[in-house]
N, C-alpha and C. Protein backbone atom coordinates (compact mmCIF):
# COMPACT_ATOMS: atom_id res chain seq x y z
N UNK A 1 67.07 168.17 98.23
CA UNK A 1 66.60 167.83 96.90
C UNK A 1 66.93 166.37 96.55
N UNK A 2 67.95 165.83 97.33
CA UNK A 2 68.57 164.99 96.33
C UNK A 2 67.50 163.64 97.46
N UNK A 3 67.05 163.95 98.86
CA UNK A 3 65.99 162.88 99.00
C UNK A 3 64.72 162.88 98.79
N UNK A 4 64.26 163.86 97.66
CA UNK A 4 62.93 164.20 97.13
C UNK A 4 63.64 163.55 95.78
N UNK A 5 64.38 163.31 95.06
CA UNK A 5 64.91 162.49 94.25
C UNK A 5 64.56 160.86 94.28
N UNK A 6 65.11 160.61 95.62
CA UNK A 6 65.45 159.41 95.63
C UNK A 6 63.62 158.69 95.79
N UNK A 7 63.08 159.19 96.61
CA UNK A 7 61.69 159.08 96.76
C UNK A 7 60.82 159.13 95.35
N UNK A 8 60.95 160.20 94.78
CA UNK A 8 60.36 160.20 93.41
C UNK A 8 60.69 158.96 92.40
N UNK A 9 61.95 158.77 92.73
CA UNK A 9 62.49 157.32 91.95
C UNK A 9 61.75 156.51 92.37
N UNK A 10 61.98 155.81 93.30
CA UNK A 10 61.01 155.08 94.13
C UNK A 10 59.49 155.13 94.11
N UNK A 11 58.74 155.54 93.87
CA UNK A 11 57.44 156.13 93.80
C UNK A 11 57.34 155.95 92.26
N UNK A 12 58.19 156.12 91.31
CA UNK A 12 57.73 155.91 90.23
C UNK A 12 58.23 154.65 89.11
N UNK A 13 58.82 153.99 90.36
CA UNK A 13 58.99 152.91 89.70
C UNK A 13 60.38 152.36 89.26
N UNK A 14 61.03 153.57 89.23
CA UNK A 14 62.19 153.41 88.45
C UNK A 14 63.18 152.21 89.43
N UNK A 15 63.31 152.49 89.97
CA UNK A 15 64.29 151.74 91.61
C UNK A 15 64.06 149.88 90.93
N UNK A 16 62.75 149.73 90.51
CA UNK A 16 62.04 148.66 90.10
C UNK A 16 63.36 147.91 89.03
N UNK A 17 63.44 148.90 88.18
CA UNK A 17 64.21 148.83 86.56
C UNK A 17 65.75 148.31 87.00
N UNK A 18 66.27 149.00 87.49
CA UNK A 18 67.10 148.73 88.00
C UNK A 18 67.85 147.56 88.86
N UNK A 19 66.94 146.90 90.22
CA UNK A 19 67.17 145.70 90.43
C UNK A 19 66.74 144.47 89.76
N UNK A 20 65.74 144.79 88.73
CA UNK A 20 65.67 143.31 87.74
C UNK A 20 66.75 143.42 86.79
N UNK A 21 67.41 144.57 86.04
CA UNK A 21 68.12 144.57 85.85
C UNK A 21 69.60 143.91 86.61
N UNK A 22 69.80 144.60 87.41
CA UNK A 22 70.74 143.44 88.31
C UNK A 22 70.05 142.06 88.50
N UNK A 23 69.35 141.57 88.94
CA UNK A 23 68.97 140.19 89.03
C UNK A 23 68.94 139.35 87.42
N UNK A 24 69.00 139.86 86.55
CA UNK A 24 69.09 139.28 85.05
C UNK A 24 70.75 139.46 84.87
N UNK A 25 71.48 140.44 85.58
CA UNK A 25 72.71 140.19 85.31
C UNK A 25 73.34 139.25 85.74
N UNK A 26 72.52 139.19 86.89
CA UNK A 26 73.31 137.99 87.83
C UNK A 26 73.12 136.55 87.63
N UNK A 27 72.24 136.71 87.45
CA UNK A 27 71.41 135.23 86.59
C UNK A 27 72.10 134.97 85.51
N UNK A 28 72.55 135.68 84.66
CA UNK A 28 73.17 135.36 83.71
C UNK A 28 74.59 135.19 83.69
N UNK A 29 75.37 135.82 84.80
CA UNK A 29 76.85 135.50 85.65
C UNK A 29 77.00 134.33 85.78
N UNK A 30 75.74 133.84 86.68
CA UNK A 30 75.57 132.06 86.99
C UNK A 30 75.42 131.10 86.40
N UNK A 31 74.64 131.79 85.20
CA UNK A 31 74.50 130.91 83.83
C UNK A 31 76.05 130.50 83.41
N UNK A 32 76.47 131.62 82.74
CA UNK A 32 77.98 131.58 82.32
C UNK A 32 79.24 130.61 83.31
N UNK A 33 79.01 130.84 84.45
CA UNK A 33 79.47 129.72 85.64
C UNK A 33 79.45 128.59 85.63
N UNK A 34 78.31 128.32 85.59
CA UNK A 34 77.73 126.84 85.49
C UNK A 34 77.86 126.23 83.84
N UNK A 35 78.03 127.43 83.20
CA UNK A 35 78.53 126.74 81.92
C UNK A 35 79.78 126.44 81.53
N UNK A 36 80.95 127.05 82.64
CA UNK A 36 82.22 126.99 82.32
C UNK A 36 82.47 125.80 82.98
N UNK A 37 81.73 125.60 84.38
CA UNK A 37 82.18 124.66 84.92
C UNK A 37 81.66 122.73 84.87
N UNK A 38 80.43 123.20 83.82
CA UNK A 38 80.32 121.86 82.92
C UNK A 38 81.20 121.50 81.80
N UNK A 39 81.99 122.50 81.21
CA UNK A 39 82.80 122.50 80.45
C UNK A 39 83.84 121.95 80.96
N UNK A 40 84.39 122.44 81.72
CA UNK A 40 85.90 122.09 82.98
C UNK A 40 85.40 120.25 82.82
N UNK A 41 84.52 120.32 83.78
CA UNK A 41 83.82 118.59 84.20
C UNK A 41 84.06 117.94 82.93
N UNK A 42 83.24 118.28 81.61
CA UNK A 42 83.30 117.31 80.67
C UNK A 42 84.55 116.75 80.25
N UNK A 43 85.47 117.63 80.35
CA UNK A 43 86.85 117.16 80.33
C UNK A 43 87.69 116.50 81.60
N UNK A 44 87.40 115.97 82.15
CA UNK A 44 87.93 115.17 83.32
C UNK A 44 86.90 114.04 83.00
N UNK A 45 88.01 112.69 83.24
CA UNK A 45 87.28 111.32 82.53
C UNK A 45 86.29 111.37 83.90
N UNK A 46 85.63 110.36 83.62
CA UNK A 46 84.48 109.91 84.23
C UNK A 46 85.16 108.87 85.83
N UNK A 47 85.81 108.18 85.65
CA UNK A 47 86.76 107.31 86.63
C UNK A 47 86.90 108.64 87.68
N UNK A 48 87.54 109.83 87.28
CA UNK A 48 88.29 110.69 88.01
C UNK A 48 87.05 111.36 88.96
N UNK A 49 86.17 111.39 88.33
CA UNK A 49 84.73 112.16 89.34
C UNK A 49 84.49 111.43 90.39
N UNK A 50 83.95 109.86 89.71
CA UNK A 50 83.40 109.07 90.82
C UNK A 50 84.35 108.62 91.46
N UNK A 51 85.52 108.19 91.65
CA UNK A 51 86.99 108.60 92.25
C UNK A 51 86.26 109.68 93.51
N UNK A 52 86.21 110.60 92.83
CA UNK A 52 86.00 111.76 93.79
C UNK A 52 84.69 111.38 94.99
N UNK A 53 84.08 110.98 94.38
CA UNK A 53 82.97 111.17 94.98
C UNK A 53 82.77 109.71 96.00
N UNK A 54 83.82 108.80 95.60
CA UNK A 54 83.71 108.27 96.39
C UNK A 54 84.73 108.05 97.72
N UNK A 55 85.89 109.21 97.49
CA UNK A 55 86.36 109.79 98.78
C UNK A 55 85.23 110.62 99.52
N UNK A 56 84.42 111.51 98.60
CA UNK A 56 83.87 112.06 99.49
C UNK A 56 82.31 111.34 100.61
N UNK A 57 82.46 109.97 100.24
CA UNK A 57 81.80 109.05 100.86
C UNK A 57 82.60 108.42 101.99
N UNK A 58 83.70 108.33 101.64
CA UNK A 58 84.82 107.83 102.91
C UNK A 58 84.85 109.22 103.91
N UNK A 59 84.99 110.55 103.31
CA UNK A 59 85.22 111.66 104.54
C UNK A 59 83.89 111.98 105.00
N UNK A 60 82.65 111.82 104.73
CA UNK A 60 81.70 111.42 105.31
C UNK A 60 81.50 110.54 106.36
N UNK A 61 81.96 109.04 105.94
CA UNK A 61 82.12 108.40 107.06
C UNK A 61 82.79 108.67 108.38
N UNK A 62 84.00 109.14 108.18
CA UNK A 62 85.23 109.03 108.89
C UNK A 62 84.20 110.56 109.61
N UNK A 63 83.70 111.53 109.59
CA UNK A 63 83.16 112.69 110.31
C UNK A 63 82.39 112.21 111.37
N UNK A 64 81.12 111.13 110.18
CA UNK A 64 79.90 110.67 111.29
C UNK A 64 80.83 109.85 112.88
N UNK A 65 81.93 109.29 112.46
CA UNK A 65 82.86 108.32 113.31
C UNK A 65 83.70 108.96 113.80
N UNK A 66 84.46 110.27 114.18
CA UNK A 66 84.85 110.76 114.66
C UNK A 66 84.12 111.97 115.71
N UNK A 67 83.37 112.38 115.07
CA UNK A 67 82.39 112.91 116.16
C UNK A 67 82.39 112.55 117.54
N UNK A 68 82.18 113.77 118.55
CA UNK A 68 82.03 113.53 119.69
C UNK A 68 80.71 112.48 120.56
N UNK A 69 80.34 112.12 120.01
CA UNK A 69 79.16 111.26 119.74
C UNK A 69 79.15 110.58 118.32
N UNK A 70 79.23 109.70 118.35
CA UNK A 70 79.48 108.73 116.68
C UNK A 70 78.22 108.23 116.38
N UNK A 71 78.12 108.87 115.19
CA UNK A 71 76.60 108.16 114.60
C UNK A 71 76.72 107.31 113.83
N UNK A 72 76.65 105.90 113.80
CA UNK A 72 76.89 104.89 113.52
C UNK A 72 75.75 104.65 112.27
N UNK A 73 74.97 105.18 112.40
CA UNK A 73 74.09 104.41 111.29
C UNK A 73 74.02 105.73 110.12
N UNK A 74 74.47 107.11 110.58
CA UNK A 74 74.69 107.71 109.37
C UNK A 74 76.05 106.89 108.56
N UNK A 75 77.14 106.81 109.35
CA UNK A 75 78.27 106.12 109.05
C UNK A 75 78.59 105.13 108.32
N UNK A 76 77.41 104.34 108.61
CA UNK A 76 77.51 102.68 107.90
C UNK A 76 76.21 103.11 106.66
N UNK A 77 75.53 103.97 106.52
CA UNK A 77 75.10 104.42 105.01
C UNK A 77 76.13 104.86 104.01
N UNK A 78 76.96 105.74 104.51
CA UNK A 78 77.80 106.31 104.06
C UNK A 78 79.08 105.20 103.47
N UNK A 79 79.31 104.32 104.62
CA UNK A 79 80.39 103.01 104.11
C UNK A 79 79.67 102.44 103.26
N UNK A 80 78.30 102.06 103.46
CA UNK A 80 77.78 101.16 102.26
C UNK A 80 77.62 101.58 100.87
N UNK A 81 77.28 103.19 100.96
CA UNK A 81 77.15 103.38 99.62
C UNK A 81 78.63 103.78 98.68
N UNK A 82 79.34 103.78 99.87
CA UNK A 82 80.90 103.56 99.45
C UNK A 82 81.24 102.09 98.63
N UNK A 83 81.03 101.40 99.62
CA UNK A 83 81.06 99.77 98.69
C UNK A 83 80.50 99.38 97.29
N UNK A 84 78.89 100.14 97.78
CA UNK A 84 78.11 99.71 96.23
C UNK A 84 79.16 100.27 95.08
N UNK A 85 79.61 101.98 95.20
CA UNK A 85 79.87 101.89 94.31
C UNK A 85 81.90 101.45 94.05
N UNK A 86 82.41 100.42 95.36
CA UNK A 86 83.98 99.94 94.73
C UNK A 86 83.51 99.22 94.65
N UNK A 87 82.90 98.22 95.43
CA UNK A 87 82.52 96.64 94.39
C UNK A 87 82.24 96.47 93.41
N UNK A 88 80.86 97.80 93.29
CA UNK A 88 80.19 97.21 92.16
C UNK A 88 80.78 97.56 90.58
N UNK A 89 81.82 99.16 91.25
CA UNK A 89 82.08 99.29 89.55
C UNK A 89 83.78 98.25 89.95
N UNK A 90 84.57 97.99 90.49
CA UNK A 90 85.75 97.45 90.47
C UNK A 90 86.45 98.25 89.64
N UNK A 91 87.42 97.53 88.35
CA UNK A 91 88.30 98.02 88.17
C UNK A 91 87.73 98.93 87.21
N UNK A 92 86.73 99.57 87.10
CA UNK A 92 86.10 100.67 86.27
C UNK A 92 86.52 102.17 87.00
N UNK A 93 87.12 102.25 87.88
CA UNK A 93 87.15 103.10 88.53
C UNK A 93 88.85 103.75 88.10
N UNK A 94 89.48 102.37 87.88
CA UNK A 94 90.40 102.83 86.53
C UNK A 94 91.88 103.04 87.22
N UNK A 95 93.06 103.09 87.42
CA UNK A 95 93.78 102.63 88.30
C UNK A 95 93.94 103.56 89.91
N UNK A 96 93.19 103.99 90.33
CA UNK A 96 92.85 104.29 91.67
C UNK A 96 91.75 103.23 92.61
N UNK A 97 91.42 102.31 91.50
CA UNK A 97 90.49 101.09 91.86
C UNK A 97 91.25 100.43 93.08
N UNK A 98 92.29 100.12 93.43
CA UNK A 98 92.97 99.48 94.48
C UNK A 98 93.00 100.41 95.69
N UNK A 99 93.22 101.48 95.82
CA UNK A 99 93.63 102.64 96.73
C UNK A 99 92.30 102.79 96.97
N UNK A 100 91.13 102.06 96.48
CA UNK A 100 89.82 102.78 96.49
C UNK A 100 89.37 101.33 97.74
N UNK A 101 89.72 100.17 97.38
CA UNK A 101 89.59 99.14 97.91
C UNK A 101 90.08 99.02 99.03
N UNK A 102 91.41 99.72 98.97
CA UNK A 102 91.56 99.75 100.36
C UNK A 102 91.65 100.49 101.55
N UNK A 103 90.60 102.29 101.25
CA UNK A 103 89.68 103.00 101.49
C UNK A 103 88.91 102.36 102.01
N UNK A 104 88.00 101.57 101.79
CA UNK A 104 86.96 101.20 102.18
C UNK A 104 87.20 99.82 103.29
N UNK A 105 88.14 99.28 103.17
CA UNK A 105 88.52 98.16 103.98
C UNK A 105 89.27 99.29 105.09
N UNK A 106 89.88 99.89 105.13
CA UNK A 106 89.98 101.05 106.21
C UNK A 106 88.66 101.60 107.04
N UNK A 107 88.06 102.35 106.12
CA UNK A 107 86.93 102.87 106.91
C UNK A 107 86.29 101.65 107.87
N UNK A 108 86.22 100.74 107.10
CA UNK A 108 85.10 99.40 107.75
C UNK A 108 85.32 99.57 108.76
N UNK A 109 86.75 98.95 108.74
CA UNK A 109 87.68 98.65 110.35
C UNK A 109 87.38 99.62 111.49
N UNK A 110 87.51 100.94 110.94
CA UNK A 110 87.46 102.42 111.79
C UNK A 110 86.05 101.78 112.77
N UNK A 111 85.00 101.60 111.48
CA UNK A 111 83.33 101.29 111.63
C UNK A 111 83.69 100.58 113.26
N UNK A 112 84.42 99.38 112.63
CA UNK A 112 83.87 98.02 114.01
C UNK A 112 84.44 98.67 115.50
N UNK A 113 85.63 99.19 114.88
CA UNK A 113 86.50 99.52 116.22
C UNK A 113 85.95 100.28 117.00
N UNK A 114 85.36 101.71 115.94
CA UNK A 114 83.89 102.56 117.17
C UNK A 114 83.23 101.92 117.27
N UNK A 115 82.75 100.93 116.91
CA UNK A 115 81.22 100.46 117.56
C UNK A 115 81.53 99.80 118.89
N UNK A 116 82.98 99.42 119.00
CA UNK A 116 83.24 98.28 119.82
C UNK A 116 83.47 99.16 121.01
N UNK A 117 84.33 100.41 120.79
CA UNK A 117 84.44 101.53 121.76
C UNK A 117 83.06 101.82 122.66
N UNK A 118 82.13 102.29 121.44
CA UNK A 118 80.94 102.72 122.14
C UNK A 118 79.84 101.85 122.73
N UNK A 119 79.93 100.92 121.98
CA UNK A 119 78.70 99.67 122.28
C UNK A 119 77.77 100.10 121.83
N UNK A 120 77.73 100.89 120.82
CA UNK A 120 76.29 101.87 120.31
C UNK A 120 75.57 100.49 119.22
N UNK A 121 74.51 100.57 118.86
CA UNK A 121 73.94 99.50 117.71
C UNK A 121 73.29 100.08 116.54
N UNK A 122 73.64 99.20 115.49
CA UNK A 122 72.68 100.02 114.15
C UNK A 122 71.53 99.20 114.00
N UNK A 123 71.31 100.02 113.40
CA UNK A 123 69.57 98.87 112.77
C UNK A 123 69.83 97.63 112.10
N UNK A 124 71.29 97.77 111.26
CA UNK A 124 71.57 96.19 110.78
C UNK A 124 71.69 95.11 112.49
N UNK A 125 71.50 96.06 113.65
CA UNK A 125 71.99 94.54 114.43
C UNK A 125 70.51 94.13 114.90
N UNK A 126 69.58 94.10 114.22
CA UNK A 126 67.66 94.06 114.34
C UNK A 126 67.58 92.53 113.69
């Protein structure tokens, strides 16, 4: 009986009710998520993100360059858009601005020393 049940559910739709139901719950879980965690963000200054984000441009680099094969020109995107943003914001970055400077004068170095290892070339050498 109880799989002449489950079939009849199924067949009439009901099974239907039920997973949009879950999919609106869940949707709305994620909503609530994403709203706590813009909340969290808005409160952490602005320095402290791009801070962040621009380590996570240095451990980018340092992956493409450690690799068993070094990809040099993902690497040196990754250093550059590291630079744009310590040069360009400097001491906006707020006192991690130095430790950030000399992040990036690190990575460089890492840059030349694999290239020099591998003899590999980027498109800047065109």
């Amino acid at each position: 009986m109880s799989d002449e049940t489950d079939l009849m559910g199924a067949a009439d739709g009901s099974g239907d009710h039920d997973e949009n139901r879950e999919a609106v719950d869940q949707a709305a879980e994620i909503e609530a998520a994403m709203a706590e965690a813009r909340a969290r963000l808005a409160d952490v200054p602005a320095e402290v993100v791009v801070t962040n984000h621009v380590m996570g441009l240095y451990e980018l680099a340092a992956i493409h360059l450690s690799s068993a094969t070094p990809d040099l020109v993902s690497a040196s995107l990754a250093i550059d858009a590291m630079g744009m943003l310590v040069d360009g914001l400097g001491d906006r970055l707020g006192d991690d601005a130095p430790t950030m400077q000399d992040a990036l004068g690190n990575i460089k170095m890492a840059f030349v020393g694999v290239k020099a290892q591998t003899g590999q070339s980027t498109s800047d050498d065109d």
